[in-house]
N, C-alpha and C. Protein backbone atom coordinates (compact mmCIF):
# COMPACT_ATOMS: atom_id res chain seq x y z
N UNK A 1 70.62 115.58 113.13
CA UNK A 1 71.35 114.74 112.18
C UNK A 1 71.03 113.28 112.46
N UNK A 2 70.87 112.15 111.61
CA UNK A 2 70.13 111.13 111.66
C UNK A 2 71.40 110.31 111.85
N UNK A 3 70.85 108.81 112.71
CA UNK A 3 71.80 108.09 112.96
C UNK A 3 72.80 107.78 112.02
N UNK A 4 71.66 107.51 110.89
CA UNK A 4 72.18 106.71 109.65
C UNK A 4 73.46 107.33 108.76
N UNK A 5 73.15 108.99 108.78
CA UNK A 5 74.24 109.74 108.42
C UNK A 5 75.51 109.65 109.41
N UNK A 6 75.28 109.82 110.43
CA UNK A 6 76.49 109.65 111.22
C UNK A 6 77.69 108.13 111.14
N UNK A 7 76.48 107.04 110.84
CA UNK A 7 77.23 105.88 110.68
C UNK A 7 77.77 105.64 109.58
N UNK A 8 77.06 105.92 108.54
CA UNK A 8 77.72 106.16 107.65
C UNK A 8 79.20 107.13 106.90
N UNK A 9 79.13 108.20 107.71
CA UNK A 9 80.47 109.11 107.60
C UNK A 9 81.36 108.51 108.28
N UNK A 10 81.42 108.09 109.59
CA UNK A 10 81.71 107.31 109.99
C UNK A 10 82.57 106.32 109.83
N UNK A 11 81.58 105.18 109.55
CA UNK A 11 82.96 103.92 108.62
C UNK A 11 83.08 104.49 107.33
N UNK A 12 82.92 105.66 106.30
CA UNK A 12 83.56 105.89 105.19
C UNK A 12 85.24 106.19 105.75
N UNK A 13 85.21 107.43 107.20
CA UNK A 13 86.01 107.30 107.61
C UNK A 13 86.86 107.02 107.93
N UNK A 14 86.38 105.43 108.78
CA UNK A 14 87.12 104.21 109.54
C UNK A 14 87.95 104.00 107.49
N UNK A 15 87.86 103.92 106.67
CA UNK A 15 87.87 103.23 105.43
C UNK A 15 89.32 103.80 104.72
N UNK A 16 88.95 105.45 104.86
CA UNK A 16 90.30 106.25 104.25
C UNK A 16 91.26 105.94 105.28
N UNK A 17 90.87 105.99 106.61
CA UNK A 17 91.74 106.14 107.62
C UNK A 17 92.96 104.25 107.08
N UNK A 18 91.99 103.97 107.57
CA UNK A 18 93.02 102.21 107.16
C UNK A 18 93.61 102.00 106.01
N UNK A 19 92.78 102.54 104.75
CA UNK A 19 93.66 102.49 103.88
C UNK A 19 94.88 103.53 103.78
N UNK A 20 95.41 104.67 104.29
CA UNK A 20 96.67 105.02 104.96
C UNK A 20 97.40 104.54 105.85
N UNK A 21 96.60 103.69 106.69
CA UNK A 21 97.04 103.05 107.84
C UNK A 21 98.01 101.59 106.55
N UNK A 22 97.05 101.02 105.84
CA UNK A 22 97.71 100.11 105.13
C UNK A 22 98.89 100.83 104.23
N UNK A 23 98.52 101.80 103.56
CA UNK A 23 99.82 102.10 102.86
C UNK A 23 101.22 102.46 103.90
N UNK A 24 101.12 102.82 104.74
CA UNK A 24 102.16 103.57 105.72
C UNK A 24 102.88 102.27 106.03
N UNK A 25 101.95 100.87 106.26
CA UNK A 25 102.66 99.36 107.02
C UNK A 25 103.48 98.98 105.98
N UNK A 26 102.48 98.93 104.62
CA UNK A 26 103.16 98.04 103.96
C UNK A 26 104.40 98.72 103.44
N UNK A 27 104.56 99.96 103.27
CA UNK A 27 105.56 100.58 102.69
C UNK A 27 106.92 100.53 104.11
N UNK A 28 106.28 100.35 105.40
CA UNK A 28 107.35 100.58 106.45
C UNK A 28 107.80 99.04 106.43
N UNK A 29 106.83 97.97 105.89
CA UNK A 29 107.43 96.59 106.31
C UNK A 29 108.12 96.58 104.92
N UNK A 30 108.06 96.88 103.95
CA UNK A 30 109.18 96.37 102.79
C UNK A 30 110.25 97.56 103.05
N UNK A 31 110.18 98.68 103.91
CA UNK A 31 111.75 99.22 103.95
C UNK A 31 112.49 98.21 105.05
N UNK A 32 111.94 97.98 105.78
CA UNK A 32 112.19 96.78 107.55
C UNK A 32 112.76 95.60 107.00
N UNK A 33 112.30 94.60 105.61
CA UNK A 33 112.56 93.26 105.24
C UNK A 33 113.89 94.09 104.29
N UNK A 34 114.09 95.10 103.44
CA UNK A 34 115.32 95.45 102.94
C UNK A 34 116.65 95.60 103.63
N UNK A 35 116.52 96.40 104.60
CA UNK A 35 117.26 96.55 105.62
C UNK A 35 117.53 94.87 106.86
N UNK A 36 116.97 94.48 106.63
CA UNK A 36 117.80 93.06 107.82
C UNK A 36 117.90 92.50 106.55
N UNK A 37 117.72 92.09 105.41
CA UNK A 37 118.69 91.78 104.52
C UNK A 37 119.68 92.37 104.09
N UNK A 38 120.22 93.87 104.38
CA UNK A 38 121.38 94.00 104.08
C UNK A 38 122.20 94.15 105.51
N UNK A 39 121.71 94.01 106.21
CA UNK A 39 122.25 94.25 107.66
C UNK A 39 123.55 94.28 107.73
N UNK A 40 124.29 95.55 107.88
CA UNK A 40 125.81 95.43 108.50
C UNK A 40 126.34 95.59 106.62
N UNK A 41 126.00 95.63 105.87
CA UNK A 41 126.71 95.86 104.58
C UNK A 41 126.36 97.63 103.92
N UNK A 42 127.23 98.10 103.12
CA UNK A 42 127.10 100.01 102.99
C UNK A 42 126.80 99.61 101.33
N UNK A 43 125.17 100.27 100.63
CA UNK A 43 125.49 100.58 99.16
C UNK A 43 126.15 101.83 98.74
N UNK A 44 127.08 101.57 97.94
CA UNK A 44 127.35 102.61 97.43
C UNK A 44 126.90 102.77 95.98
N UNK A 45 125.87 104.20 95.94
CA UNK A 45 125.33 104.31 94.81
C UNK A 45 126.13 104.78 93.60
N UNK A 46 126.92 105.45 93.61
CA UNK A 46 127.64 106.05 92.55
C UNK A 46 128.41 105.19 91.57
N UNK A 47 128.94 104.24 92.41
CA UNK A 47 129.31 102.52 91.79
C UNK A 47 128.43 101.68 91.86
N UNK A 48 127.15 101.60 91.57
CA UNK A 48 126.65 100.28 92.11
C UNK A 48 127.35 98.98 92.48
N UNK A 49 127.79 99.28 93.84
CA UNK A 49 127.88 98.28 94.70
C UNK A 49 127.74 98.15 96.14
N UNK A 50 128.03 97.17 96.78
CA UNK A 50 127.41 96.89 98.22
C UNK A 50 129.16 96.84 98.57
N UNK A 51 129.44 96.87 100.28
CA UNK A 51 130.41 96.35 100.82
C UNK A 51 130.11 95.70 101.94
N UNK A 52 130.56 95.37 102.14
CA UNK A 52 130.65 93.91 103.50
C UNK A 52 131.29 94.45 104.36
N UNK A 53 131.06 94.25 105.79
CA UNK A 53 131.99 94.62 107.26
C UNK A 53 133.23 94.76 106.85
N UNK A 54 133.78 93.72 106.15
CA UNK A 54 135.39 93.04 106.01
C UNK A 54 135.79 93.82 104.52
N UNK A 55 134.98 94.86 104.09
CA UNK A 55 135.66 95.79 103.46
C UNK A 55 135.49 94.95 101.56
N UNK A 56 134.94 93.82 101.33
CA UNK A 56 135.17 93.71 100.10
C UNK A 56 133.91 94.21 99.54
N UNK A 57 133.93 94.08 98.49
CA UNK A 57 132.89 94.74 97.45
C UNK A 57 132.03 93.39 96.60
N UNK A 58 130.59 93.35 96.79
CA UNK A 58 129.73 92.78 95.94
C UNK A 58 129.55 93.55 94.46
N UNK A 59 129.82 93.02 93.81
CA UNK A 59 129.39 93.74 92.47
C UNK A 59 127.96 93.17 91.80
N UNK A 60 127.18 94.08 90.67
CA UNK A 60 126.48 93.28 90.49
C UNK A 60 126.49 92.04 89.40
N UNK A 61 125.67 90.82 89.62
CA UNK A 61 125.96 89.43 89.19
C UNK A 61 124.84 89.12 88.02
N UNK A 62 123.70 89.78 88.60
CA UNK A 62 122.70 89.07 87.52
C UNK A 62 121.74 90.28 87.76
N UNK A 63 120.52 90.28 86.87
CA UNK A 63 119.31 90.79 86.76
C UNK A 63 118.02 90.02 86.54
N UNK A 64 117.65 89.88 87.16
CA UNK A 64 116.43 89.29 86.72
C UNK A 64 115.27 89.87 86.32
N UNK A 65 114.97 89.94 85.41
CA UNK A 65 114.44 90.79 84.41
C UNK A 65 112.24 90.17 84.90
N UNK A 66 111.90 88.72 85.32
CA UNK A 66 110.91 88.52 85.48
C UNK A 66 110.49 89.16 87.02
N UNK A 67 111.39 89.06 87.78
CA UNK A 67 110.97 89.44 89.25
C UNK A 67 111.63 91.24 89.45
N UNK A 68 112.36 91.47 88.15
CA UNK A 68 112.70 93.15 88.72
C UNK A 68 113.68 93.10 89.97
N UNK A 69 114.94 92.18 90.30
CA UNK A 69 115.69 92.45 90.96
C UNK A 69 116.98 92.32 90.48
N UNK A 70 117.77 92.86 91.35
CA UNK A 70 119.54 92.93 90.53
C UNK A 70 120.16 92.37 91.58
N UNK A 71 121.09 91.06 91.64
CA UNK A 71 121.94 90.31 92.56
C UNK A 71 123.48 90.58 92.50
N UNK A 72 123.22 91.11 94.09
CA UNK A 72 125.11 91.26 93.92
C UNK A 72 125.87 89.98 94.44
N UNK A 73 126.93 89.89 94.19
CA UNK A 73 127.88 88.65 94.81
C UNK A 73 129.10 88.72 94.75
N UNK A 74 129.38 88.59 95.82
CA UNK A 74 131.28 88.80 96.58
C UNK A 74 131.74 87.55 95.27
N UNK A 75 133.17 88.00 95.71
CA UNK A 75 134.10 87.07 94.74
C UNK A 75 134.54 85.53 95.81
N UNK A 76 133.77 84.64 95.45
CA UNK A 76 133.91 83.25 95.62
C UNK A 76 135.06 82.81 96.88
N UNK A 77 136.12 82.87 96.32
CA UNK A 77 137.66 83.10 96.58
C UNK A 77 137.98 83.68 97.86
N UNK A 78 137.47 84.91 98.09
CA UNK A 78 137.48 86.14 99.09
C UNK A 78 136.82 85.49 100.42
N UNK A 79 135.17 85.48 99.73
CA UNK A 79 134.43 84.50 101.01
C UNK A 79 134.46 84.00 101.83
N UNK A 80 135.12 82.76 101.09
CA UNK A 80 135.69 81.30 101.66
C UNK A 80 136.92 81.35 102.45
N UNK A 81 137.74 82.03 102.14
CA UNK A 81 138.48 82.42 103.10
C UNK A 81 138.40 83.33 103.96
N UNK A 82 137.31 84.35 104.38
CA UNK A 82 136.74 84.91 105.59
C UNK A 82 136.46 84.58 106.72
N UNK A 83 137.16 84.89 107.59
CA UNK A 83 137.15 84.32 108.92
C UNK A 83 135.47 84.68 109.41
N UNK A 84 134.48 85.44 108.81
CA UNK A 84 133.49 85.93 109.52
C UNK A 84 132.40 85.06 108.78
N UNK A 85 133.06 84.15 107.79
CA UNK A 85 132.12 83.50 106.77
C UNK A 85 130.85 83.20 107.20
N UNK A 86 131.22 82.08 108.38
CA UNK A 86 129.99 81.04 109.24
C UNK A 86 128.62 82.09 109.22
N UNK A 87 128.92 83.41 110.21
CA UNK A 87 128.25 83.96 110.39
C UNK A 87 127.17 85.02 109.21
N UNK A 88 128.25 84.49 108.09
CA UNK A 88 127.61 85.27 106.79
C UNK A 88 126.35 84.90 106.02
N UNK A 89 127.27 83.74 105.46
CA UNK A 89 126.77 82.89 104.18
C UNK A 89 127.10 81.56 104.08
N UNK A 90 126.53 80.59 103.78
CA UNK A 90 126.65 78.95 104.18
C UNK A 90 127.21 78.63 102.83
N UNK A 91 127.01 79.54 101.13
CA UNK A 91 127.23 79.68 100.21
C UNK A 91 128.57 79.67 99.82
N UNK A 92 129.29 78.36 98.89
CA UNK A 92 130.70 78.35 98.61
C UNK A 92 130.98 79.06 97.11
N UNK A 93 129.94 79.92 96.78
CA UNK A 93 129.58 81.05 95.53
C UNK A 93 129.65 82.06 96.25
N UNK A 94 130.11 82.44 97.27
CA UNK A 94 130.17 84.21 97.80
C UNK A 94 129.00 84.55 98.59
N UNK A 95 129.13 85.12 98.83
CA UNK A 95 127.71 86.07 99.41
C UNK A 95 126.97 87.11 98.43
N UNK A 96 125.65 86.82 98.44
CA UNK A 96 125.16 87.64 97.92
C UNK A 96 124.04 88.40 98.18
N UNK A 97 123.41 89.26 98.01
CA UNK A 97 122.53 90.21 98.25
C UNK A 97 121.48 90.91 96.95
N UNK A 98 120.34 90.45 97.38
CA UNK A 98 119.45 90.67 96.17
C UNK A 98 118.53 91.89 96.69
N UNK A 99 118.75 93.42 95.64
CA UNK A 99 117.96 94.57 95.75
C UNK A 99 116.91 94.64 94.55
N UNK A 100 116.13 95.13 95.07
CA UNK A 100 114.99 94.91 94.19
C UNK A 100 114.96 96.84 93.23
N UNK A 101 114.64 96.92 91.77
CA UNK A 101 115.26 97.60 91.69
C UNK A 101 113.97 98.97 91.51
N UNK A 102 112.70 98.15 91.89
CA UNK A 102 111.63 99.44 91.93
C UNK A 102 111.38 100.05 92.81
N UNK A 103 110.91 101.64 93.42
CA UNK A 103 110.95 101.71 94.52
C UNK A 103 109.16 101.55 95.08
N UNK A 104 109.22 101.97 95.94
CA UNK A 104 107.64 101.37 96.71
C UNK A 104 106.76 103.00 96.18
N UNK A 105 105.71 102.15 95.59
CA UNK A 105 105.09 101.60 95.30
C UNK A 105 104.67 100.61 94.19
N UNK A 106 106.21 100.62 92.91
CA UNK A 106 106.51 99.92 92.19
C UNK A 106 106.43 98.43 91.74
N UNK A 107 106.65 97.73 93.05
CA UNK A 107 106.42 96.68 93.22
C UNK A 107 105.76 96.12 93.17
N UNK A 108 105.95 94.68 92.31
CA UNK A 108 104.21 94.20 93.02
C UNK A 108 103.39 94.07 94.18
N UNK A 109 104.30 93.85 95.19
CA UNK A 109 103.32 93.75 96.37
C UNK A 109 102.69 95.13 96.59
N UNK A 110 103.85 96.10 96.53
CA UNK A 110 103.34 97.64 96.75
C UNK A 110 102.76 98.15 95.82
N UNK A 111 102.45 97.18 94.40
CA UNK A 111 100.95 97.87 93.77
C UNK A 111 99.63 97.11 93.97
N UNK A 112 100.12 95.74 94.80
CA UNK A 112 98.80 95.29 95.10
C UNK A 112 98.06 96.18 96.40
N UNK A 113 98.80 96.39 97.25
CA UNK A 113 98.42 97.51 98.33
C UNK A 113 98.02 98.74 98.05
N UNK A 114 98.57 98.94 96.89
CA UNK A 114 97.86 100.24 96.85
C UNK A 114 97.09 100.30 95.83
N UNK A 115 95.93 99.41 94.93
CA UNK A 115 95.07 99.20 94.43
C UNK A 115 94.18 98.91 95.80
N UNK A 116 94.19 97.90 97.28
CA UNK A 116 93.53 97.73 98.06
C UNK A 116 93.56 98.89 98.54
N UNK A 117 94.23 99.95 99.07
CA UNK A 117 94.04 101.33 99.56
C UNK A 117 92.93 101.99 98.48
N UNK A 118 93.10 102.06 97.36
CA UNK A 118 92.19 102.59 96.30
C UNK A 118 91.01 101.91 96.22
N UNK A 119 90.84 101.01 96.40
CA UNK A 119 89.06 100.39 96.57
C UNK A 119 88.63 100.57 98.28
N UNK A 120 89.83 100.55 98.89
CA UNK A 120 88.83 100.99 100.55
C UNK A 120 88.46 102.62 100.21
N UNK A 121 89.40 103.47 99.33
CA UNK A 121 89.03 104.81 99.52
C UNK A 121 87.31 104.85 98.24
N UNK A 122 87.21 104.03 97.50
CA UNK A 122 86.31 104.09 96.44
C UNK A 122 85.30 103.62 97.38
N UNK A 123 85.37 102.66 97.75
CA UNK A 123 83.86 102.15 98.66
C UNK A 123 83.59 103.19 99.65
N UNK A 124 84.66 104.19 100.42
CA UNK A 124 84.33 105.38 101.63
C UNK A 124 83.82 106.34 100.86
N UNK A 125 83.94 106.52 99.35
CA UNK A 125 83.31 107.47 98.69
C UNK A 125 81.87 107.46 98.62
N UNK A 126 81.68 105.71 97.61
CA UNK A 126 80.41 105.48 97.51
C UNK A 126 79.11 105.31 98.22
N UNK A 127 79.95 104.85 99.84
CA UNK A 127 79.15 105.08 100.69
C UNK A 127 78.28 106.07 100.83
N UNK A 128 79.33 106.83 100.84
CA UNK A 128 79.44 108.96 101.16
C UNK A 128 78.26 109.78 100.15
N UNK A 129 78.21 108.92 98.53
CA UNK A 129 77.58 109.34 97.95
C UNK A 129 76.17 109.34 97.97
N UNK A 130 75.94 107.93 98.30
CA UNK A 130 74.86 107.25 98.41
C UNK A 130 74.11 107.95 99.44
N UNK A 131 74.96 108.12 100.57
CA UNK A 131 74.06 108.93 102.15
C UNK A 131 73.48 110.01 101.65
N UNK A 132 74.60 110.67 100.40
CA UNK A 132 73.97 112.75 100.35
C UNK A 132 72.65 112.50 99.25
N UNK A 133 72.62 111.01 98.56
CA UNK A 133 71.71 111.13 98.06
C UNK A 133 70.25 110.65 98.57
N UNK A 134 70.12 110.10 99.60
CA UNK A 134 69.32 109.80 100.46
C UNK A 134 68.97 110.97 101.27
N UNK A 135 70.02 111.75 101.63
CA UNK A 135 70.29 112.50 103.27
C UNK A 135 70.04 114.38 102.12
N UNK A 136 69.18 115.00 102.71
CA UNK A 136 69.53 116.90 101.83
C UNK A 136 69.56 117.31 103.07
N UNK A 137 69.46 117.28 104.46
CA UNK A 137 69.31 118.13 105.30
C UNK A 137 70.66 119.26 105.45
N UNK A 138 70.60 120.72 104.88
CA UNK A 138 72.09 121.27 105.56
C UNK A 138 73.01 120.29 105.96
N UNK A 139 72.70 120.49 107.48
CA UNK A 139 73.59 120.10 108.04
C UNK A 139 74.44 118.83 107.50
N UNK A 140 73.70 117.60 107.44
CA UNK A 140 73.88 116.55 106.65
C UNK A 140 74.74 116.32 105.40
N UNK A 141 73.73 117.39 104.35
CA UNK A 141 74.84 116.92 103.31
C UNK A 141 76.51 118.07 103.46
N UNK A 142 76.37 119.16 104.51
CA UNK A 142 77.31 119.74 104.26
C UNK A 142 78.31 118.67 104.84
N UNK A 143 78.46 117.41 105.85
CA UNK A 143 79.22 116.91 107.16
C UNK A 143 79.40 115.89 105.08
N UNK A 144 78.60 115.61 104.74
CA UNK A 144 78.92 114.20 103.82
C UNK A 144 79.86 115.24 102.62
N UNK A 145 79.42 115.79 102.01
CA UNK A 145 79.89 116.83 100.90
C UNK A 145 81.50 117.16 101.36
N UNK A 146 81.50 117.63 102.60
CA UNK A 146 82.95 117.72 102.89
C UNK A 146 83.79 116.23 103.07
N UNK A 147 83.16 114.97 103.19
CA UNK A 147 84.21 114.17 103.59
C UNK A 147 83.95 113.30 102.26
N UNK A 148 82.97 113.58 101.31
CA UNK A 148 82.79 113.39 99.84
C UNK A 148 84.63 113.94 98.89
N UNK A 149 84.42 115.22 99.41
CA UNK A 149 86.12 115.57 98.86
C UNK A 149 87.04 114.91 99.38
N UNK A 150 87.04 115.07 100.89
CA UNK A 150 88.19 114.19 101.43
C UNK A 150 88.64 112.97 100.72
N UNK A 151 87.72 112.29 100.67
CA UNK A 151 87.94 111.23 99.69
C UNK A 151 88.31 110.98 98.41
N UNK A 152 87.67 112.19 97.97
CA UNK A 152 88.10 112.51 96.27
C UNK A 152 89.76 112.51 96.60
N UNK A 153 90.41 113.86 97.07
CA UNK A 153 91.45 114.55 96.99
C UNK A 153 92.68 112.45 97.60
N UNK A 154 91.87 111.79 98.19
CA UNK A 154 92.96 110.99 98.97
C UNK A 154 92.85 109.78 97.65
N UNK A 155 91.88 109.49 96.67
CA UNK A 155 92.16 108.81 96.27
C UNK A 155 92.83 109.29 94.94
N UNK A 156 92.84 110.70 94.53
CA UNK A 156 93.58 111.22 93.35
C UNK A 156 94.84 110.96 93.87
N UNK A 157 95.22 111.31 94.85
CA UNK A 157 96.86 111.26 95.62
C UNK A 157 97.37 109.99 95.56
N UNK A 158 96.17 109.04 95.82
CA UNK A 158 96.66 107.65 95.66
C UNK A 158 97.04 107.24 93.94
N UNK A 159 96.01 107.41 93.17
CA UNK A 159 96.17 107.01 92.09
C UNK A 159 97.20 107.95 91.17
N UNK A 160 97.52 109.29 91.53
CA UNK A 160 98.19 109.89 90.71
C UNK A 160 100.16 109.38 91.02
N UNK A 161 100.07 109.03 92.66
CA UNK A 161 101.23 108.05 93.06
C UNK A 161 101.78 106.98 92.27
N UNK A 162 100.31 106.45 92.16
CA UNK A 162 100.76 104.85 91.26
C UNK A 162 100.99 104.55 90.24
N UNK A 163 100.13 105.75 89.00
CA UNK A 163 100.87 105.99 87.63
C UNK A 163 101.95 106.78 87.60
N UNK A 164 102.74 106.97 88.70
CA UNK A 164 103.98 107.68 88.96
C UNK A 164 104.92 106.38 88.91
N UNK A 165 104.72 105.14 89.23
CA UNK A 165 105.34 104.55 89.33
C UNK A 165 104.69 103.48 88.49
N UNK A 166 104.81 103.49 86.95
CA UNK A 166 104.70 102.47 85.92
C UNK A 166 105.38 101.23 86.48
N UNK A 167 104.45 99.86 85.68
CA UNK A 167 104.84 98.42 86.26
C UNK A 167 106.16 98.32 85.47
N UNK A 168 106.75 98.53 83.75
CA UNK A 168 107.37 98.34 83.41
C UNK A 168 108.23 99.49 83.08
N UNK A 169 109.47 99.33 83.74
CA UNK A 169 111.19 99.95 83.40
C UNK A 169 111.52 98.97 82.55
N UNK A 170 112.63 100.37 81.49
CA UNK A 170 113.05 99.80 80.41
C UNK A 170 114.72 98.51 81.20
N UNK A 171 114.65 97.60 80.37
CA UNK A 171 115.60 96.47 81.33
C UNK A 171 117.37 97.16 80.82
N UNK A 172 117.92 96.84 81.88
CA UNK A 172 119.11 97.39 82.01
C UNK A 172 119.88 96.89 80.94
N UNK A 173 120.99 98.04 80.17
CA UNK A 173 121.59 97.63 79.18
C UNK A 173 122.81 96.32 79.89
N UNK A 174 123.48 95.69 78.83
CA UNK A 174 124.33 94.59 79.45
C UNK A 174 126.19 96.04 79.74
N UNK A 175 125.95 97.10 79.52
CA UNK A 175 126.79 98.11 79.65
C UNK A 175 126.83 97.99 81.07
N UNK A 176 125.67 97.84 81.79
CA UNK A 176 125.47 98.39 83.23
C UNK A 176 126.32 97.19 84.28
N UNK A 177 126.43 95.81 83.43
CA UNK A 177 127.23 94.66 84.02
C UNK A 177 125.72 94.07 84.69
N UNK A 178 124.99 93.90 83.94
CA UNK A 178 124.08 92.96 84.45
C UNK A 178 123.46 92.02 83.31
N UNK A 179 123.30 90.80 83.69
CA UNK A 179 122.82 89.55 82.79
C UNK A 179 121.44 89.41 82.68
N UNK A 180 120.89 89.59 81.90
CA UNK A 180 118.80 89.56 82.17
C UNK A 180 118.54 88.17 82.16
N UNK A 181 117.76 87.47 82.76
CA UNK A 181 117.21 86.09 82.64
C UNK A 181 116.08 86.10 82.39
N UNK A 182 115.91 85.13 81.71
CA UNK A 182 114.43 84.31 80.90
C UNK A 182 112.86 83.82 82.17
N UNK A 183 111.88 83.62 81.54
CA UNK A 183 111.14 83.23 82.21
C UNK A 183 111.22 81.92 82.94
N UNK A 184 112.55 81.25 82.31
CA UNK A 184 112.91 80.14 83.14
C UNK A 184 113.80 80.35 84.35
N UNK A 185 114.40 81.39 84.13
CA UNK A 185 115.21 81.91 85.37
C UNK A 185 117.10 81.50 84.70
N UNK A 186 116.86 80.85 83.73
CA UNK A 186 118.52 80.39 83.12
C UNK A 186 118.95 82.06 82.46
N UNK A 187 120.02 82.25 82.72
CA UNK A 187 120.66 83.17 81.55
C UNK A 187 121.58 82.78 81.53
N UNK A 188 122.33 83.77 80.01
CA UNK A 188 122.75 83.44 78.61
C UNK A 188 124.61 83.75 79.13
N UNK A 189 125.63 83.19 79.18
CA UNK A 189 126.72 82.88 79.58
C UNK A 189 127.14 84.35 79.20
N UNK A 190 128.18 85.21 80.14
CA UNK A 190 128.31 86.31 79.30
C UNK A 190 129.77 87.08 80.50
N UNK A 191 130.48 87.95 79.60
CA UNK A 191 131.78 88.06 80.41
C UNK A 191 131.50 88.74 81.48
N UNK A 192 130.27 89.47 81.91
CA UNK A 192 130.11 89.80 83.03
C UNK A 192 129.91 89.31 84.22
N UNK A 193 129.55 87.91 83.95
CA UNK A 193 129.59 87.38 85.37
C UNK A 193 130.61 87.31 85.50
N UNK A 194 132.04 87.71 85.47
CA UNK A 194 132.58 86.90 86.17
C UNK A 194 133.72 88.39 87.25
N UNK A 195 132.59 89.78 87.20
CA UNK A 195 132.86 90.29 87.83
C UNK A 195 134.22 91.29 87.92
N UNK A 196 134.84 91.07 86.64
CA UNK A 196 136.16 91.95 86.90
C UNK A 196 136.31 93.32 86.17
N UNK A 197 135.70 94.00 87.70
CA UNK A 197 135.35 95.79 87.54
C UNK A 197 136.37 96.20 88.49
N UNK A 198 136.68 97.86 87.59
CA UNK A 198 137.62 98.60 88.28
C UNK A 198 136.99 99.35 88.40
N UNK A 199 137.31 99.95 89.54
CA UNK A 199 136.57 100.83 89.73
C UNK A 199 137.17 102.41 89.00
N UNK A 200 136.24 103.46 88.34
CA UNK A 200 136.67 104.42 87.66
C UNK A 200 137.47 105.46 88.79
């Protein structure tokens, strides 16, 4: 078996391997940056809302419809008179907490990563291709032919992931208690901000 084949399977290798290696980080560092932003607070999904150590409830406040996140925020009032404030929020608007509402790979960052996972696995292909078409020996093309699929099967998995997760969700009705904002970031005055949910 010739050097050239070997080096070449090789870093096609080194190629799939990192681009899992990249999807596994980036998906473990945006669960890592979610979590110490909510640090010490419980969502509860069935209500969409968050609670705080001290037992009150964030409801949600806004949507932002350009960046795809939904902001919760304690009641003003409540806050400010929290003895645990200092350590909270420096904010004389409540505390608040911004969840983002796509999950990973949805995101933009997590579809820019995984378009870069999809061109490291396309270049470990082309490599791959290029060798079996240079390289007929048995042995040779059977070692390239098999890691020719490997590659196939890792970048269908990748790409069939990512049209799993379309860039655009339909935007939340104003039913749901959320306000959509403009490309300027202003939104439109509305009785939901001002937060007064019972709970069912």
């Amino acid at each position: 078996m010739s050097t050239e084949v070997l080096l070449g399977a090789g870093y096609a290798g080194l190629l799939v391997t990192g681009a899992f290696l990249l999807e596994w980080l980036s998906a473990h560092t945006h669960r890592r940056s979610l979590r110490f932003r909510t640090a010490g607070f419980t969502y509860d999904e069935t209500q969409d809302h968050w609670e705080c150590p001290e037992g009150q409830h964030l409801w949600p406040h806004e949507f932002d419809h350009e960046r795809r996140l939904v902001r919760y925020r304690a009641k003003a009032h409540i806050c400010n008179g929290c003895p645990r404030k200092a350590a909270c929020t420096d904010s004389d608007r409540g505390r608040e907490i911004v969840r983002p509402l796509d999950p990973w790979p949805h995101s933009e960052a997590g579809r820019f990563h995984r378009a870069i996972s999809l061109l490291m696995v396309a270049l470990a292909a082309l490599i791959l291709v290029v060798e079996a078409a240079r390289h007929h020996e048995p042995p040779e093309a059977a070692l390239l032919l098999g890691l020719i699929a490997v590659a196939s099967l890792a970048a269908r998995w990748l790409q069939r992931d990512l049209r799993a997760h379309p860039a655009n969700f339909p935007t939340p009705a104003a039913a749901h208690g959320l306000v959509a904002t403009g490309a300027d970031g202003r939104r439109p005055h509305s009785r939901w901000s001002s937060q007064k949910r019972t709970e069912a």
